[in-house]
Protein backbone atom coordinates (compact mmCIF):
# COMPACT_ATOMS: atom_id res chain seq x y z
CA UNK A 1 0.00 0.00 0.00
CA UNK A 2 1.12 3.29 -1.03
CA UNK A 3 -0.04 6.47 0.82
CA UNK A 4 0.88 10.04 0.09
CA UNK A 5 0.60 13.52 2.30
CA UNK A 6 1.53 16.62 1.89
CA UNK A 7 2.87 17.41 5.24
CA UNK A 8 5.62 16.49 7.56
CA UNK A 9 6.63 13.28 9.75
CA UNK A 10 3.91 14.75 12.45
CA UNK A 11 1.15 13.43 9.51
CA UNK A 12 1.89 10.03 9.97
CA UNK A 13 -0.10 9.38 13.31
CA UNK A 14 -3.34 10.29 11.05
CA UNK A 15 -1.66 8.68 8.10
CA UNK A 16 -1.87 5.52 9.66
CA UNK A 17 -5.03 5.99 11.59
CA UNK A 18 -6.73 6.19 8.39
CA UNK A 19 -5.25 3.31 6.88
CA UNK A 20 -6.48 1.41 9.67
CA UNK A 21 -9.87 2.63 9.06
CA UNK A 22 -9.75 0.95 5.60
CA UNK A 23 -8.40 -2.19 7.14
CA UNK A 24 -4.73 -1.68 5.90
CA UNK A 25 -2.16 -2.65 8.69
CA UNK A 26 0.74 -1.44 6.83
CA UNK A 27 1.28 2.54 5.53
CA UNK A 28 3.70 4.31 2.90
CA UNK A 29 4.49 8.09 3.10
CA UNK A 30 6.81 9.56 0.84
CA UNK A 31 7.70 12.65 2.39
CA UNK A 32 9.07 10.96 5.52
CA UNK A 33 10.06 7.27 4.54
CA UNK A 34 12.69 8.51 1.59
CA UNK A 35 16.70 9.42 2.23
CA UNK A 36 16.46 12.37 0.63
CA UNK A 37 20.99 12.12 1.62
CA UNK A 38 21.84 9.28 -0.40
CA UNK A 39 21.76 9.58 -3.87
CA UNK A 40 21.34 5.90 -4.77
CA UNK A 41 18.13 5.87 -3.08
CA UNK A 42 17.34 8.77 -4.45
CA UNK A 43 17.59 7.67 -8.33
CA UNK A 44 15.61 4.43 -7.31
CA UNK A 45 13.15 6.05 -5.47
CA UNK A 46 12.53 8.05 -9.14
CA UNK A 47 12.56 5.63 -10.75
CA UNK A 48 10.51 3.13 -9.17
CA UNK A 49 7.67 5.65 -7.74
CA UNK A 50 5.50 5.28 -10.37
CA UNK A 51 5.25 1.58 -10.17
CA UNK A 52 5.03 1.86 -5.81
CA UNK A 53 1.94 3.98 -6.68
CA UNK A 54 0.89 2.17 -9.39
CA UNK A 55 0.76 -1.48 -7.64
CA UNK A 56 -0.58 0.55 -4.07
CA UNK A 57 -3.92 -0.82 -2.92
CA UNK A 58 -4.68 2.60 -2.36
CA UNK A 59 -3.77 5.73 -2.24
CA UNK A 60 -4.35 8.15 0.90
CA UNK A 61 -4.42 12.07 -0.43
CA UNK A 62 -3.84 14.62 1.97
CA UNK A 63 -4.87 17.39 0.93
CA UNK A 64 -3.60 19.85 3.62
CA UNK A 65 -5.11 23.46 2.36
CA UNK A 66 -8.32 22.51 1.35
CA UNK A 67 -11.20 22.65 4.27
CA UNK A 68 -13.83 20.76 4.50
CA UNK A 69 -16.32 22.39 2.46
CA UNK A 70 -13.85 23.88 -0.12
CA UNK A 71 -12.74 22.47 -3.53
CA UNK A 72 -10.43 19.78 -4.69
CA UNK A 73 -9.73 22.35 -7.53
CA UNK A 74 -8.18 24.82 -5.45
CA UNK A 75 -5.20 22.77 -3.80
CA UNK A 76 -1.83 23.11 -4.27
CA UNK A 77 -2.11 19.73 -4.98
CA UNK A 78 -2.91 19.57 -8.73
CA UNK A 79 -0.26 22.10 -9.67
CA UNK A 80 2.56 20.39 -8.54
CA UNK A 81 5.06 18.50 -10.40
CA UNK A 82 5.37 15.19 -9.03
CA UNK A 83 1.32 14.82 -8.03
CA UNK A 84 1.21 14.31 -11.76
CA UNK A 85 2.42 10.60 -11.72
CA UNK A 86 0.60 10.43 -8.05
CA UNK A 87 -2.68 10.95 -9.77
CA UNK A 88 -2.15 8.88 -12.94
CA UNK A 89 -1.02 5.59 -11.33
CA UNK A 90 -2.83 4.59 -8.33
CA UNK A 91 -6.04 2.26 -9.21
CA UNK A 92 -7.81 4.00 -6.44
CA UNK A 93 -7.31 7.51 -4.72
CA UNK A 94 -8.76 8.68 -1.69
CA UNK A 95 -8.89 12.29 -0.84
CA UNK A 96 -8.98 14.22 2.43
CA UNK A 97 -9.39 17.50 3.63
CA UNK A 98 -7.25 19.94 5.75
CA UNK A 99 -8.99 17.77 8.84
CA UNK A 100 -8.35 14.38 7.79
CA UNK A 101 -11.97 14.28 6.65
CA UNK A 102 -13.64 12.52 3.42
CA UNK A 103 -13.93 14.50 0.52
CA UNK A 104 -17.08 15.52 0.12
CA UNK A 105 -17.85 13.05 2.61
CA UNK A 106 -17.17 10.14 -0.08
CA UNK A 107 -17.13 6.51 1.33
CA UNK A 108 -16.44 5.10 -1.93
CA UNK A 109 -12.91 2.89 -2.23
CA UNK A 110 -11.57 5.01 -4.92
CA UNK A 111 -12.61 8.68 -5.38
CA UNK A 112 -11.33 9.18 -9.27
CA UNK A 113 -14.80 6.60 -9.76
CA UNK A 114 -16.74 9.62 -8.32
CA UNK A 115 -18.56 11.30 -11.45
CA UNK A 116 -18.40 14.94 -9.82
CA UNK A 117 -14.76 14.30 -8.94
CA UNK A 118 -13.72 13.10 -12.24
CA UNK A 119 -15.02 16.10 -13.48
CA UNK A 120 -13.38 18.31 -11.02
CA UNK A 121 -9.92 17.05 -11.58
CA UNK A 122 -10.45 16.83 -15.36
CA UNK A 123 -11.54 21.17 -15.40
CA UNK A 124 -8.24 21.73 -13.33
CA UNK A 125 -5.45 19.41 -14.67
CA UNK A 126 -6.96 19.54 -18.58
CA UNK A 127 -6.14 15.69 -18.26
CA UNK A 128 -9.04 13.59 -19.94
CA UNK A 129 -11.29 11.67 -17.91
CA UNK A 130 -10.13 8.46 -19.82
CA UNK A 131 -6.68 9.03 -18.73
CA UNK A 132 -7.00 9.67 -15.55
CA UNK A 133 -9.06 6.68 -14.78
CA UNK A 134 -6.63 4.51 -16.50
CA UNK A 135 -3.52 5.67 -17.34
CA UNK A 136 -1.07 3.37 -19.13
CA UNK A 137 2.94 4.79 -18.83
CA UNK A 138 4.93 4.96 -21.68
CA UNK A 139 5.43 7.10 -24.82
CA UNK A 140 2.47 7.58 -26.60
CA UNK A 141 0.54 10.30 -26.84
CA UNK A 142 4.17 12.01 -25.49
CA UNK A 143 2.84 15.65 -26.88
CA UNK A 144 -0.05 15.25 -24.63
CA UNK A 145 1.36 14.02 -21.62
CA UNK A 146 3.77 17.15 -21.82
CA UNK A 147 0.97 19.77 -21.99
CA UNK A 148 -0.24 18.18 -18.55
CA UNK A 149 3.53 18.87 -17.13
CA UNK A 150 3.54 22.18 -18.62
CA UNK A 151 0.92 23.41 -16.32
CA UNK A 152 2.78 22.44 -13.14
CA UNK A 153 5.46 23.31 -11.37
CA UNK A 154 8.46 21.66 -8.97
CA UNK A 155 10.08 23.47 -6.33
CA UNK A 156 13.50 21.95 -8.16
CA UNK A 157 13.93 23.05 -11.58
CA UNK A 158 15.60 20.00 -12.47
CA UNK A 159 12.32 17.67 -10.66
CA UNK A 160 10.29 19.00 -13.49
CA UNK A 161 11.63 16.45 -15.99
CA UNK A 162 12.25 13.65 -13.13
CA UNK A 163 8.94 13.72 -12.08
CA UNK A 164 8.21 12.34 -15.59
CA UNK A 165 10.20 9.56 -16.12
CA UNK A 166 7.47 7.12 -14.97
CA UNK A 167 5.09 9.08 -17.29
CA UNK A 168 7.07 8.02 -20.01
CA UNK A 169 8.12 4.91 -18.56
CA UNK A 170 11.55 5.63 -19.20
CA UNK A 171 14.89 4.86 -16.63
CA UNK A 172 17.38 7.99 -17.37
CA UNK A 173 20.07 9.05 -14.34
CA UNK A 174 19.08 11.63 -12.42
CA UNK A 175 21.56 14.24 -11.67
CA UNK A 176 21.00 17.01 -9.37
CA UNK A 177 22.83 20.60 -9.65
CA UNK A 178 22.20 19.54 -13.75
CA UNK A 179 20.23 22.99 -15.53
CA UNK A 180 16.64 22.22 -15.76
CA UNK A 181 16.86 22.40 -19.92
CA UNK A 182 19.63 19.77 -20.03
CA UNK A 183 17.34 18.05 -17.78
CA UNK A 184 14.38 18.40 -19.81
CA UNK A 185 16.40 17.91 -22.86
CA UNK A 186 17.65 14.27 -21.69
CA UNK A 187 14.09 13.53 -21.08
CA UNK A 188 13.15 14.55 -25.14
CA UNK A 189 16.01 12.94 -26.69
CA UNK A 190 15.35 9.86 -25.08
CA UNK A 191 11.84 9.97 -26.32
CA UNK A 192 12.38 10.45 -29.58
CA UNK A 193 15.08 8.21 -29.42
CA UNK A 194 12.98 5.09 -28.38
CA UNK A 195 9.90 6.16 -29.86
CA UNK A 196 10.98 8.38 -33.42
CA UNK A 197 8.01 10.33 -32.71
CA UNK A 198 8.69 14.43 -33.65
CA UNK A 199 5.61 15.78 -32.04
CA UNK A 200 8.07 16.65 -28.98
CA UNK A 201 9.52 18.94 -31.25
CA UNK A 202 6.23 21.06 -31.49
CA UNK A 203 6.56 23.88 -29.40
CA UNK A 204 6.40 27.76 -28.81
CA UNK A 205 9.55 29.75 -26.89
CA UNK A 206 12.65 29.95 -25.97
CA UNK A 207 15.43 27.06 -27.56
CA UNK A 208 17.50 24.94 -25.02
CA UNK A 209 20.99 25.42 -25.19
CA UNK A 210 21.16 21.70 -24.94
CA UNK A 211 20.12 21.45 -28.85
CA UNK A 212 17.55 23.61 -30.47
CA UNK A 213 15.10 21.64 -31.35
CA UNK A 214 13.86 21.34 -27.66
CA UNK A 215 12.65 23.81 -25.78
CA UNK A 216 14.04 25.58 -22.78
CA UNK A 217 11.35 25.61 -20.18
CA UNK A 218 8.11 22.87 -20.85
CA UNK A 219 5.96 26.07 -20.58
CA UNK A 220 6.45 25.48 -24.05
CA UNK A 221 4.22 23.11 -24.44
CA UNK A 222 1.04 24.97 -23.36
CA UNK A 223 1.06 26.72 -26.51
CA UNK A 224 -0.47 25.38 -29.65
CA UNK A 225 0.73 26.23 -33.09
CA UNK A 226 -2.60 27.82 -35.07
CA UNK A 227 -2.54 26.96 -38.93
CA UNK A 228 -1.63 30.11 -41.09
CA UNK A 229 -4.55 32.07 -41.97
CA UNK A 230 -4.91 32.70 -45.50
CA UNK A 231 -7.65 35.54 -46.00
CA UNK A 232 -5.72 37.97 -47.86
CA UNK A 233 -7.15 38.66 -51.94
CA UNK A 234 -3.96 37.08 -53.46
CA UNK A 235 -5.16 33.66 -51.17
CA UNK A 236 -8.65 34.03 -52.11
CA UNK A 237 -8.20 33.98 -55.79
CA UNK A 238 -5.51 31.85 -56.40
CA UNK A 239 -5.57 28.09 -57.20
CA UNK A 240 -3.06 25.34 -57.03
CA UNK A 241 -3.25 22.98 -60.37
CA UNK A 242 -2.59 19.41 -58.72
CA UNK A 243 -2.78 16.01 -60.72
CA UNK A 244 -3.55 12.88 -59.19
CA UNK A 245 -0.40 10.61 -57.80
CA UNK A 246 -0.62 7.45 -59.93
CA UNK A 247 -0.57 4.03 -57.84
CA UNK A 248 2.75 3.75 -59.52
CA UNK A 249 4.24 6.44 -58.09
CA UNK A 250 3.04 5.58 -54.32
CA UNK A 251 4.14 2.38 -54.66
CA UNK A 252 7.72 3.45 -54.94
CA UNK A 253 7.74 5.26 -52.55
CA UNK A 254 6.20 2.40 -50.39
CA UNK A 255 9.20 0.42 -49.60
CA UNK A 256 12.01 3.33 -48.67
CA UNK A 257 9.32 5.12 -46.78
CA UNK A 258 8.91 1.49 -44.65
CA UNK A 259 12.62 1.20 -44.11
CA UNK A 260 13.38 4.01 -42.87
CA UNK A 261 14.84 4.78 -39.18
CA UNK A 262 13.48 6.66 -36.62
CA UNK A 263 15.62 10.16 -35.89
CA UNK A 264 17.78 9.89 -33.12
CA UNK A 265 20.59 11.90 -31.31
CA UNK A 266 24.06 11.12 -31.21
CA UNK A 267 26.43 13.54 -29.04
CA UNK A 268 23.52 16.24 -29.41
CA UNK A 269 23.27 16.33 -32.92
CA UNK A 270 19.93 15.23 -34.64
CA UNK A 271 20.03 12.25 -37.23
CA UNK A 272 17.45 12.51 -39.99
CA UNK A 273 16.41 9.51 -42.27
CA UNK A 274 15.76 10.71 -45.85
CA UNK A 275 15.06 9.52 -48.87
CA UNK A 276 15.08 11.43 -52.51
CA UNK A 277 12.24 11.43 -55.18
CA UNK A 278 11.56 13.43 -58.42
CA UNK A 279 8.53 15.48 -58.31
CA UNK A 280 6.96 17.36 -61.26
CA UNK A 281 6.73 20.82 -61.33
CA UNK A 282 3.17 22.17 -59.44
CA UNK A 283 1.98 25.50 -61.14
CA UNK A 284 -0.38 28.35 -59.40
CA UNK A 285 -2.33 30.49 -61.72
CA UNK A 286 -3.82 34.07 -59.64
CA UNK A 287 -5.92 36.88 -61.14
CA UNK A 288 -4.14 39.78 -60.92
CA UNK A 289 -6.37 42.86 -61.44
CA UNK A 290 -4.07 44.99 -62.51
CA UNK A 291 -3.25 42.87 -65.08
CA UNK A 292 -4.95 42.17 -68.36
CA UNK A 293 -4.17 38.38 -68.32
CA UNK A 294 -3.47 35.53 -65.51
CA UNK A 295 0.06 34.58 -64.32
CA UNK A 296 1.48 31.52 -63.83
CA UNK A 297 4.44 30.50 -61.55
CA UNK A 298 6.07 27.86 -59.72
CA UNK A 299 5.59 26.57 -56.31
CA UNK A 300 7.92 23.39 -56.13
CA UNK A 301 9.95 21.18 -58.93
């Protein structure tokens, strides 16, 4: 069983008294039961915390500023870094107030099954509801899962990238007194490296120094590119000539297309698979209206 509160060593005597309530004779607590001094049990605490809250038979939520008639939405609690993985992986959650009371006075064995909770948590993290009651770690949907980061924060810069290696599902060292970009930037090359996927490399900001395809802060990430709008007259009245690829064509391009490797990163620089093929020339024809007849010029050849 894995229980979690926000406050000090003195929260254990509730802590336990709790877990005794739901017939549990043995209790967890990561902020007192961790040597934050040693660093080996540091990096296995990271990364084996996800799977400790994942394999809990529940998990005790203290939430120690919200009272008892006040909202889950307004705690600390869901804009922290490393609540992230303690909301995804635990089966079943159960929350308390600032008084060691029931949410909302909830008797039910897991509180994420609670319709008006669900929807509570889903409004403030922006995390769907199909996630968070089943969340499987690992690194799809890796665009996603950094937008839910994004809108959290660590008291460490550095935590903000540690705190998702069981996200991801990924073991990487962790190394303290390392800048939060190269931290974040170890995270993204490692997920592109096992995965090939280049929606990580979507973003809006400042570049890490670490390579500048990543981003320096995963603020980043809570920006979303908009298409380019194309209302001007010149858009309006032009028109792109296109001719139909012939199955001929596609099927060339079929088997170098299926080969290809995933980009990865070696000593920081970025490794693109490519592959060359003739196109034909594509034409645009635009009314001009101050000129008697239409133009035509190239786009690609």
């Amino acid at each position: 069983m894995a229980c979690q509160s926000r406050g000090a060593s003195e929260s254990c005597n509730p802590l336990c008294r709790v877990a005794l309530e739901w017939k549990y004779l043995w209790a967890w607590s990561d902020t007192c039961c961790i040597d934050k001094h040693s660093s080996a049990e540091v990096q296995e605490t990271i990364g084996s915390m996800f799977s400790w809250y994942r394999n809990s038979a529940l998990t005790i939520v203290h939430l120690s500023d919200v009272p008892d008639t006040g909202s889950l939405e307004s705690s600390e609690w869901l804009k922290r870094g490393w609540t992230l993985q303690e909301l995804l992986a635990p089966e079943r959650v159960v929350f308390y107030t600032k008084t060691w009371s029931l949410y909302k006075n909830l008797k039910s064995l897991n509180h994420k099954a609670d319709v008006a909770v669900l929807e509570e948590l889903e409004r403030e993290t922006k995390i769907g509801s199909r996630f968070l009651k089943s969340f499987c770690p690992g690194l799809d949907d890796a665009r996603r899962r950094l937008q839910w980061a994004s809108l959290r924060r660590t008291t460490r810069a550095e935590d903000i990238a540690y705190s998702l290696f069981g996200i991801f599902d990924l073991h990487l060292p962790v190394m303290y007194g390392e800048s939060a970009e190269n931290a974040l930037s170890r995270l993204l090359a490692e997920i592109v490296l096992q995965s090939g996927y280049i929606s990580v490399l979507d973003w809006i900001g400042e570049p890490s120094p670490f390579h500048s395809c990543f981003p320096a802060h995963i603020i980043s990430y809570q920006m979303s590119r908009s298409p380019t709008s194309q209302s001007g007259p010149e858009h309006q009245s032009s028109a792109i000539n296109r001719q139909p690829t012939s199955i001929k064509v596609l099927r060339k391009l079929r088997s170098p297309l299926a080969t290809l490797h995933h980009l990865h990163f070696l000593s920081r620089s970025l490794s693109l698979s490519t592959i060359a093929h003739r196109i034909s020339p594509v034409w645009r024809s635009t009314s001009d209206s101050f000129a008697s007849s239409n133009v035509r010029f190239p786009l690609a050849c």
